[in-house]
C-alpha atoms as a PDB file:
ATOM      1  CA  UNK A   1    -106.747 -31.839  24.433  1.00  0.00           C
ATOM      2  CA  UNK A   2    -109.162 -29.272  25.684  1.00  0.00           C
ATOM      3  CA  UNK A   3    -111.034 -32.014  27.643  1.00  0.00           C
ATOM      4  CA  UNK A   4    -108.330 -33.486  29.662  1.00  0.00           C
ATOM      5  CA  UNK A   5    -107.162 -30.267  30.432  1.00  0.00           C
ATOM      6  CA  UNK A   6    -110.284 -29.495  31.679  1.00  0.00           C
ATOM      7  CA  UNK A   7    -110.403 -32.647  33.522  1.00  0.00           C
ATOM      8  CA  UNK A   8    -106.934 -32.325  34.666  1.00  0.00           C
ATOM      9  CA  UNK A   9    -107.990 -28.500  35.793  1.00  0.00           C
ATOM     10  CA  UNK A  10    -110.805 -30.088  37.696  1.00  0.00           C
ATOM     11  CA  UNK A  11    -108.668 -32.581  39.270  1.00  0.00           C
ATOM     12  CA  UNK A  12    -106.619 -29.784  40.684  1.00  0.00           C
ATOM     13  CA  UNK A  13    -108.855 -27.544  42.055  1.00  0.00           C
ATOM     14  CA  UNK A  14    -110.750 -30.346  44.078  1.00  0.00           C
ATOM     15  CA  UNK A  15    -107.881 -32.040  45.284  1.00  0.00           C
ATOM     16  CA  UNK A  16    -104.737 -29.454  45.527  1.00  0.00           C
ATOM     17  CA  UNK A  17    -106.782 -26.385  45.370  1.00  0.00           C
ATOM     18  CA  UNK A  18    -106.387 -26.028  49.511  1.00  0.00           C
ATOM     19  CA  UNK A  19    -102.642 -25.865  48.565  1.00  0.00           C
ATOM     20  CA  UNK A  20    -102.005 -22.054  48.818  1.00  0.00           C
ATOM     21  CA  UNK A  21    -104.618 -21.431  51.339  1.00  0.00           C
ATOM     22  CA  UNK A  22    -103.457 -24.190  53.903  1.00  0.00           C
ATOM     23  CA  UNK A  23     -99.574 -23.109  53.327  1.00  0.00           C
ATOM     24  CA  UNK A  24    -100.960 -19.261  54.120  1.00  0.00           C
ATOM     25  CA  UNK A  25    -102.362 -20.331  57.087  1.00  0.00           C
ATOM     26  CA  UNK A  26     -99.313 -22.437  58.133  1.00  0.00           C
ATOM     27  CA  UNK A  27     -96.902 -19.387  57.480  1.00  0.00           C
ATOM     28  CA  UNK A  28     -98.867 -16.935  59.606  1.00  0.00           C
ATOM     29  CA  UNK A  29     -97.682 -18.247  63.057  1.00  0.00           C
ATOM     30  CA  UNK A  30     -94.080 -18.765  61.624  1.00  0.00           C
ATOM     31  CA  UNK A  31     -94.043 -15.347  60.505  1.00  0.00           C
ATOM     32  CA  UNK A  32     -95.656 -14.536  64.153  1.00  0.00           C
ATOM     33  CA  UNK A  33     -92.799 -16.643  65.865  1.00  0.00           C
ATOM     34  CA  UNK A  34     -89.947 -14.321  64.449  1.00  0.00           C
ATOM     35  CA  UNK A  35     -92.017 -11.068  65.895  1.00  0.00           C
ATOM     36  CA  UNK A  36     -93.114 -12.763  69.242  1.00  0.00           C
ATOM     37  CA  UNK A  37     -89.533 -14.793  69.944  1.00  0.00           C
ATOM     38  CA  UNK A  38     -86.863 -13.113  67.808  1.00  0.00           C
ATOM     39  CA  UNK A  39     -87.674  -9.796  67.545  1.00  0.00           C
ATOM     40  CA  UNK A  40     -86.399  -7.269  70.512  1.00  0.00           C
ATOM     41  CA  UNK A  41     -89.148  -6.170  72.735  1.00  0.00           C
ATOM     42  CA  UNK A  42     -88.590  -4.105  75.632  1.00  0.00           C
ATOM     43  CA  UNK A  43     -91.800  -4.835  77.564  1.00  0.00           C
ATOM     44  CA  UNK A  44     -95.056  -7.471  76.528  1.00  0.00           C
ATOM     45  CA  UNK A  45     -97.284  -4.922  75.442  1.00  0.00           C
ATOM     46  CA  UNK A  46    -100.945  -5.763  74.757  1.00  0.00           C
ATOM     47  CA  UNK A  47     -99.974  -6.319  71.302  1.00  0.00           C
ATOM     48  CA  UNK A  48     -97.604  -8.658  72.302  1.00  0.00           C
ATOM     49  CA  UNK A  49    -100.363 -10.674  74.268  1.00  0.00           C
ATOM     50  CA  UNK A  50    -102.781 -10.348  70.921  1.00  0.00           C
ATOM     51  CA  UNK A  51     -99.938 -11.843  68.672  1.00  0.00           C
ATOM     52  CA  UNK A  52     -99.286 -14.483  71.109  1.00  0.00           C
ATOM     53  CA  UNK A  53    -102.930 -15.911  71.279  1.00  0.00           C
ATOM     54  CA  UNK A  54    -103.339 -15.833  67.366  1.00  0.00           C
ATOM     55  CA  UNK A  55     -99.708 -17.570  67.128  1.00  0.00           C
ATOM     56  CA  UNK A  56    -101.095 -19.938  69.491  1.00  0.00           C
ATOM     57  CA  UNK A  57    -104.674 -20.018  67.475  1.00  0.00           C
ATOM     58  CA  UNK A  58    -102.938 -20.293  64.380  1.00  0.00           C
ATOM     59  CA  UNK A  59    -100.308 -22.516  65.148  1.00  0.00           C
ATOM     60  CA  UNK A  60    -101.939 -25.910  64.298  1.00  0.00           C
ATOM     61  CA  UNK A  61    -102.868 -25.301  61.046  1.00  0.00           C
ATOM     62  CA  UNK A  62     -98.842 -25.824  60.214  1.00  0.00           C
ATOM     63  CA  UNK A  63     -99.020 -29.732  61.447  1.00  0.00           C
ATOM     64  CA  UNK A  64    -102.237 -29.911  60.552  1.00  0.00           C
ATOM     65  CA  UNK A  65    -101.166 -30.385  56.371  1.00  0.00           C
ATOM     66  CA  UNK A  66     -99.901 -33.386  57.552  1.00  0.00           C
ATOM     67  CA  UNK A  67    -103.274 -34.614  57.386  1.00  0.00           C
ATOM     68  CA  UNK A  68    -103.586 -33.531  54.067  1.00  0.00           C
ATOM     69  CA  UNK A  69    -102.322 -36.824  52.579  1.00  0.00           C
ATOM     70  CA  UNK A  70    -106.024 -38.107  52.138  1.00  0.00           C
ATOM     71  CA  UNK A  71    -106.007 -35.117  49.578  1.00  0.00           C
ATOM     72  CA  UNK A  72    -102.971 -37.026  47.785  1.00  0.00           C
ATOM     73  CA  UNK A  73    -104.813 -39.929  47.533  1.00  0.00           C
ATOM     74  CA  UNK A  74    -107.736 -38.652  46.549  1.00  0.00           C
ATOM     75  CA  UNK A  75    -105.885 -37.062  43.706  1.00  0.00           C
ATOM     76  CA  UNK A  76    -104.644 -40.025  42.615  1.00  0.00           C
ATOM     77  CA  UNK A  77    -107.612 -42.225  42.451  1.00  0.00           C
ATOM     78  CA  UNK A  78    -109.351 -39.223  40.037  1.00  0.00           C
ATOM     79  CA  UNK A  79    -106.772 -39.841  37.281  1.00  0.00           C
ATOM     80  CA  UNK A  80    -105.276 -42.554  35.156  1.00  0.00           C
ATOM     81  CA  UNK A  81    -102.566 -41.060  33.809  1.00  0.00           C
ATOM     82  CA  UNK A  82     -99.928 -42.213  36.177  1.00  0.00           C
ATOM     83  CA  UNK A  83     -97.582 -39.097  34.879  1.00  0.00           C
ATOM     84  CA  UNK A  84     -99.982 -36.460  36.286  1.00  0.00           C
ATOM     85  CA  UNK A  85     -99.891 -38.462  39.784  1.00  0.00           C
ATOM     86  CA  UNK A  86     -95.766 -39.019  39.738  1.00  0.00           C
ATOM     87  CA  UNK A  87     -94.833 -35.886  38.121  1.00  0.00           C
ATOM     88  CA  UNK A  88     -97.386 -33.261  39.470  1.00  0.00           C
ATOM     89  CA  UNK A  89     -99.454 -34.595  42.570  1.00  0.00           C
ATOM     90  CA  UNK A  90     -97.045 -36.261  44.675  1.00  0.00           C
ATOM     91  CA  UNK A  91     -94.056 -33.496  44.244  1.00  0.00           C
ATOM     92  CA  UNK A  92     -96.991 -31.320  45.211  1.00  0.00           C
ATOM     93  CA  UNK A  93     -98.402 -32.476  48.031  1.00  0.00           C
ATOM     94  CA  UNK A  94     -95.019 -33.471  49.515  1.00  0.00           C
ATOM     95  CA  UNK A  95     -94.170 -30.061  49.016  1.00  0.00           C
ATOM     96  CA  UNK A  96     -96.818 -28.421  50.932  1.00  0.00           C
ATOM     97  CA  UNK A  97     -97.007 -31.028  53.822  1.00  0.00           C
ATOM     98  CA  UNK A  98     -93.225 -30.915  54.227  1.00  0.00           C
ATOM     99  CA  UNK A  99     -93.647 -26.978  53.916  1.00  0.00           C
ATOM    100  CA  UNK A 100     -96.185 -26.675  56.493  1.00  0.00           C
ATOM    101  CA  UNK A 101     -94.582 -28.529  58.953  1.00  0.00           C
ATOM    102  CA  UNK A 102     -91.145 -27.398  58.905  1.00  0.00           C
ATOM    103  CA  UNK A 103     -93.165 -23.548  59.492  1.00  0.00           C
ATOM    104  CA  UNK A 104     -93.691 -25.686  62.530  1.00  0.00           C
ATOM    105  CA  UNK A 105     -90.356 -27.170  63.462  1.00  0.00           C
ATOM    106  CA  UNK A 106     -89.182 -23.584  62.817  1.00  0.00           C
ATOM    107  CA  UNK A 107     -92.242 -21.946  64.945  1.00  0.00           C
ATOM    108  CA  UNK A 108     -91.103 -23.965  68.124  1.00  0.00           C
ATOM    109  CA  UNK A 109     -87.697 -23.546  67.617  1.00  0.00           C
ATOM    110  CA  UNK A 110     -88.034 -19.851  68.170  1.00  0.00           C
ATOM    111  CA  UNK A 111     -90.400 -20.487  70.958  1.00  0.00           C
ATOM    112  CA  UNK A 112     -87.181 -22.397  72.654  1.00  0.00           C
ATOM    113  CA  UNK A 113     -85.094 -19.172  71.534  1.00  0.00           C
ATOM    114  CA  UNK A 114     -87.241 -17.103  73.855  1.00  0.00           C
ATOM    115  CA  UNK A 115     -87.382 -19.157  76.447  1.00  0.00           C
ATOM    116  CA  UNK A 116     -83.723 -19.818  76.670  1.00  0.00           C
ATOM    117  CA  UNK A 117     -83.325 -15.531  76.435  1.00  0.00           C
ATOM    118  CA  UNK A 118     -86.088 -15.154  79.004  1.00  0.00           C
ATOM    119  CA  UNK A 119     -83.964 -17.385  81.568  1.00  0.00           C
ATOM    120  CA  UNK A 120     -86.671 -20.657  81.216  1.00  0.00           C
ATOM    121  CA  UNK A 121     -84.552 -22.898  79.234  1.00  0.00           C
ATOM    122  CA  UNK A 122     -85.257 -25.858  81.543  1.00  0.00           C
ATOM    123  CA  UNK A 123     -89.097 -25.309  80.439  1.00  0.00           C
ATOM    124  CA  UNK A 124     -88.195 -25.544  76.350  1.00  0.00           C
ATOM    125  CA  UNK A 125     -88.960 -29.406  76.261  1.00  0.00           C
ATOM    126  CA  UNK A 126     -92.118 -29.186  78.303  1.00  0.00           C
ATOM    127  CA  UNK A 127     -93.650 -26.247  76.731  1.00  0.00           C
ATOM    128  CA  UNK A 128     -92.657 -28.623  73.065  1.00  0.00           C
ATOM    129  CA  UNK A 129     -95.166 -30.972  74.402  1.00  0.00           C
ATOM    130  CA  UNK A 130     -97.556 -28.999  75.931  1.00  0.00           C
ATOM    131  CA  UNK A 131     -98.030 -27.658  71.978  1.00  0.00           C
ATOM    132  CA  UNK A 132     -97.883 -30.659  70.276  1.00  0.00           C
ATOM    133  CA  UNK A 133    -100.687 -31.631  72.629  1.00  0.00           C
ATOM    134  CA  UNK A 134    -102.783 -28.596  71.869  1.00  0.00           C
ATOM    135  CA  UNK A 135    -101.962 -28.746  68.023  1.00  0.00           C
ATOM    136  CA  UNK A 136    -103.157 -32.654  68.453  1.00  0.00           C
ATOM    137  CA  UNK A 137    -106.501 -31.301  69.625  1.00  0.00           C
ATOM    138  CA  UNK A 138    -106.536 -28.418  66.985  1.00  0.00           C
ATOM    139  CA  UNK A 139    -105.782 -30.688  64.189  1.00  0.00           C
ATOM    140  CA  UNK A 140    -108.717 -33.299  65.310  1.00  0.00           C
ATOM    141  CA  UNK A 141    -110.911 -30.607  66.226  1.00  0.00           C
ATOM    142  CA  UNK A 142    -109.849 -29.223  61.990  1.00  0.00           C
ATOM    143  CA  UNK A 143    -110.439 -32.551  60.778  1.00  0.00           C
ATOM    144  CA  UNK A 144    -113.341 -34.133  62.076  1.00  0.00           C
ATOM    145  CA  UNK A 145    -115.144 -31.273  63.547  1.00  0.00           C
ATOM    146  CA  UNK A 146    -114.402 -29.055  61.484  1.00  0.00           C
ATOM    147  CA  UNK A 147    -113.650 -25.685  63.362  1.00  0.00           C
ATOM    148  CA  UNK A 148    -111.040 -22.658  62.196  1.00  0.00           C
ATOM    149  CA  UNK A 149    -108.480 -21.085  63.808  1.00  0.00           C
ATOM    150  CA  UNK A 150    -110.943 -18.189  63.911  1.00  0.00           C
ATOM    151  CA  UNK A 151    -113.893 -19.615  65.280  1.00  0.00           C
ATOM    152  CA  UNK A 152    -112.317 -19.488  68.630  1.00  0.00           C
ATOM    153  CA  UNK A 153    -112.954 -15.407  68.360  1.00  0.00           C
ATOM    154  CA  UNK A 154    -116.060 -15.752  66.081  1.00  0.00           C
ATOM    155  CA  UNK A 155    -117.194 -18.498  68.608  1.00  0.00           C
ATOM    156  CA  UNK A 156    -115.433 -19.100  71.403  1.00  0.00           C
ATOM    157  CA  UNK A 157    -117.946 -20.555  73.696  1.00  0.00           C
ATOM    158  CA  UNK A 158    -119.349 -23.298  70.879  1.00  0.00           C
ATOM    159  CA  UNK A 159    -115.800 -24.176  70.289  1.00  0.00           C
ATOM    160  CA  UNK A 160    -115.203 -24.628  74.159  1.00  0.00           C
ATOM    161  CA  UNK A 161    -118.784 -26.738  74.984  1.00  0.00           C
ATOM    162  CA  UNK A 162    -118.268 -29.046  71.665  1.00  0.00           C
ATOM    163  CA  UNK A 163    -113.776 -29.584  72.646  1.00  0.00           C
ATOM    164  CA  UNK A 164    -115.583 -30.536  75.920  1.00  0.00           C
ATOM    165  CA  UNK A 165    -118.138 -32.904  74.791  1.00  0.00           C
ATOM    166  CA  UNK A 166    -115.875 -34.069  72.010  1.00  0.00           C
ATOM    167  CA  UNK A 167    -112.168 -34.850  73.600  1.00  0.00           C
ATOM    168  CA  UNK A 168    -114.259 -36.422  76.890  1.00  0.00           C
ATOM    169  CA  UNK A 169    -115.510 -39.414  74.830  1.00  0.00           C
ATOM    170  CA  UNK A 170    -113.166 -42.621  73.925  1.00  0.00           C
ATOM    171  CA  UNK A 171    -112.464 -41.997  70.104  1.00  0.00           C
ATOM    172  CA  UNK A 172    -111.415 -38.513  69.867  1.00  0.00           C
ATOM    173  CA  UNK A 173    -109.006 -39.124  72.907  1.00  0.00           C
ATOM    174  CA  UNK A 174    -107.635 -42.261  70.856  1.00  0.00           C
ATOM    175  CA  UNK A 175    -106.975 -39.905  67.865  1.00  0.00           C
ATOM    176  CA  UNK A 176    -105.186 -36.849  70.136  1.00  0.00           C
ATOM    177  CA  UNK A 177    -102.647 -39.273  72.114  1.00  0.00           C
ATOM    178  CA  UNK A 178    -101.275 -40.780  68.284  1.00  0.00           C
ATOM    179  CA  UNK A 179    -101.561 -37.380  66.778  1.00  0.00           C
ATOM    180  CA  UNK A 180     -99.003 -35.955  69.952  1.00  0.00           C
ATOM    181  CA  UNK A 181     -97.187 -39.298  69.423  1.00  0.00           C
ATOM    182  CA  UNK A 182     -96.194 -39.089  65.540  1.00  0.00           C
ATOM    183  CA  UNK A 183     -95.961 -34.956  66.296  1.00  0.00           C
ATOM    184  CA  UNK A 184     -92.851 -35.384  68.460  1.00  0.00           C
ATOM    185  CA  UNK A 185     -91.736 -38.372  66.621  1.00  0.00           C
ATOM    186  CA  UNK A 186     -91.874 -35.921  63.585  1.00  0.00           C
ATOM    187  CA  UNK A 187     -91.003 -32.936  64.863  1.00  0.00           C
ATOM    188  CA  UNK A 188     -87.695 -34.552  66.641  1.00  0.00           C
ATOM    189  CA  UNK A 189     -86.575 -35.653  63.284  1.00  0.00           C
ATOM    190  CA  UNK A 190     -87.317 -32.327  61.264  1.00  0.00           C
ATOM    191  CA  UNK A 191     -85.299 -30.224  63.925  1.00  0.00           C
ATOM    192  CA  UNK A 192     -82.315 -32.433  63.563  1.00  0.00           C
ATOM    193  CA  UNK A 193     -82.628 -31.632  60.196  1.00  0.00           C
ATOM    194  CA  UNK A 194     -83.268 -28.043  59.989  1.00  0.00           C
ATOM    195  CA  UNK A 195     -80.745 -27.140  62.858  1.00  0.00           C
ATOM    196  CA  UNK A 196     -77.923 -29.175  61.087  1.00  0.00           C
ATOM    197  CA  UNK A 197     -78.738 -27.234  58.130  1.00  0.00           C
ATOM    198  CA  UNK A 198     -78.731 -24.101  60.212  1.00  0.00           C
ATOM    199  CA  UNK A 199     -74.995 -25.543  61.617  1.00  0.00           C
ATOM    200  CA  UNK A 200     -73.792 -25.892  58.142  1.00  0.00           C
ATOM    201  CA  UNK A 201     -74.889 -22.494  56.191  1.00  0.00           C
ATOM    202  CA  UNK A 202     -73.290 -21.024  59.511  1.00  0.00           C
ATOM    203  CA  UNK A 203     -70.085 -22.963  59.156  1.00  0.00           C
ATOM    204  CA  UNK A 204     -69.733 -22.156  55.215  1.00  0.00           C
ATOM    205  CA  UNK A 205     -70.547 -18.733  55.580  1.00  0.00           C
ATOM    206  CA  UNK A 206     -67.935 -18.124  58.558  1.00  0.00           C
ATOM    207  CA  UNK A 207     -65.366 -20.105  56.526  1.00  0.00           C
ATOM    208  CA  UNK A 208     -66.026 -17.773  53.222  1.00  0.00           C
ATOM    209  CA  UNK A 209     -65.519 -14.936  55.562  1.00  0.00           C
ATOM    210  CA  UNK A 210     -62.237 -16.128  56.944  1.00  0.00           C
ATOM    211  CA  UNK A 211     -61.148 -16.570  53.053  1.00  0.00           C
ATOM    212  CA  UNK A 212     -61.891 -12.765  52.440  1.00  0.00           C
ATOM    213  CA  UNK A 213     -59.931 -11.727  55.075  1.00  0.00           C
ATOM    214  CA  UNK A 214     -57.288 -13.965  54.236  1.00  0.00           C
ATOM    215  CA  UNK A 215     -57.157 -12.652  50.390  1.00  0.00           C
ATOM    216  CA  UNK A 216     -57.497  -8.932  51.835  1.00  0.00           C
ATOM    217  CA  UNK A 217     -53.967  -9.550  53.210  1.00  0.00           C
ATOM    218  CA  UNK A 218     -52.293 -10.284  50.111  1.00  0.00           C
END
């Protein structure tokens, strides 16, 4: 028993392991999203500016889970129990991919907000694709190159020369246009989603209201 719970253990930690850490990092430019977009500000302050390049540094690493499935697989090739892969891998890894990209859906949702408060509405679409573009080239430059959201501050001019070098050649530029491609497909479906859900707690929680006021009559 001890063994294939040390196996199982093992299994975890080198294919789900990234699990918490991947989700933190996809969280940080949602929770940025509600400052930046939602929040009142009376003036775009400095800090305002810093918190907008990190939500913009950041950002990719919420789509970027997506590309976790090869962990999935890789999970399920270690083990032959087909419980451990049905039961605790896939609900897993669906979890976190689906988690990390509706931080996302709901990151450029807010982005819209603003721009529809700020007067720039007929920019909301455009500015959608103009991030799904740069998230396509964060999320092959996290994958295959294998820079961080941070190294653009730690290293700004190495990540700059090797994008160049990199997204100028044939392959990478292959790998960006279908990333941008299944990010809108994606994306389009997940906001339908999320704002009919936001629709719907809206419409129950105005109808419960109207019931209260109704029974505070009586």
């Amino acid at each position: 028993m001890e063994r294939i719970l040390g196996e199982y253990l093992g299994e975890f930690n080198g294919y789900s392991g990234w699990i918490v850490w991947n989700l933190f990092l996809a969280f940080i430019p949602m929770t940025l999203s509600f400052w930046l977009f939602r929040w009142p500000h009376q003036s775009r302050t400095l800090v305002w500016w810093i918190a907008l390049v990190s939500f913009i540094a950041f950002l990719p690493n919420a789509p970027y889970l997506l590309t976790d499935i090869i962990h999935l697989v890789g999970a399920a090739r270690s083990t032959d129990s087909i419980w451990i892969v049905t039961l605790f891998f896939i609900p897993l890894h669906t979890f976190a991919i689906l988690a990390g990209f509706e931080a996302y859906v709901i990151s450029l949702i807010n982005q819209g907000h603003y721009l529809q408060k700020q007067g720039a509405g007929q920019f909301a679409k455009w500015a959608e694709i103009l991030v799904h573009i740069l998230c396509a080239i964060g999320i092959y430059l996290g994958r295959f190159i294998r820079f961080n959201s941070w190294d653009l501050i730690t290293n700004p001019k190495n990540v700059l020369l090797v994008s160049m070098n990199e997204l100028t050649s044939k392959f990478p530029f292959v790998v960006v246009l279908i990333t941008v491609l299944v990010l809108i497909l994606f994306y389009w479906i997940m906001k339908q989603i999320t704002l009919g859900l936001v629709l719907r707690f809206q419409h129950v929680r105005k109808a419960s209201q109207g019931l209260a006021s109704d029974q505070d009559l009586y």
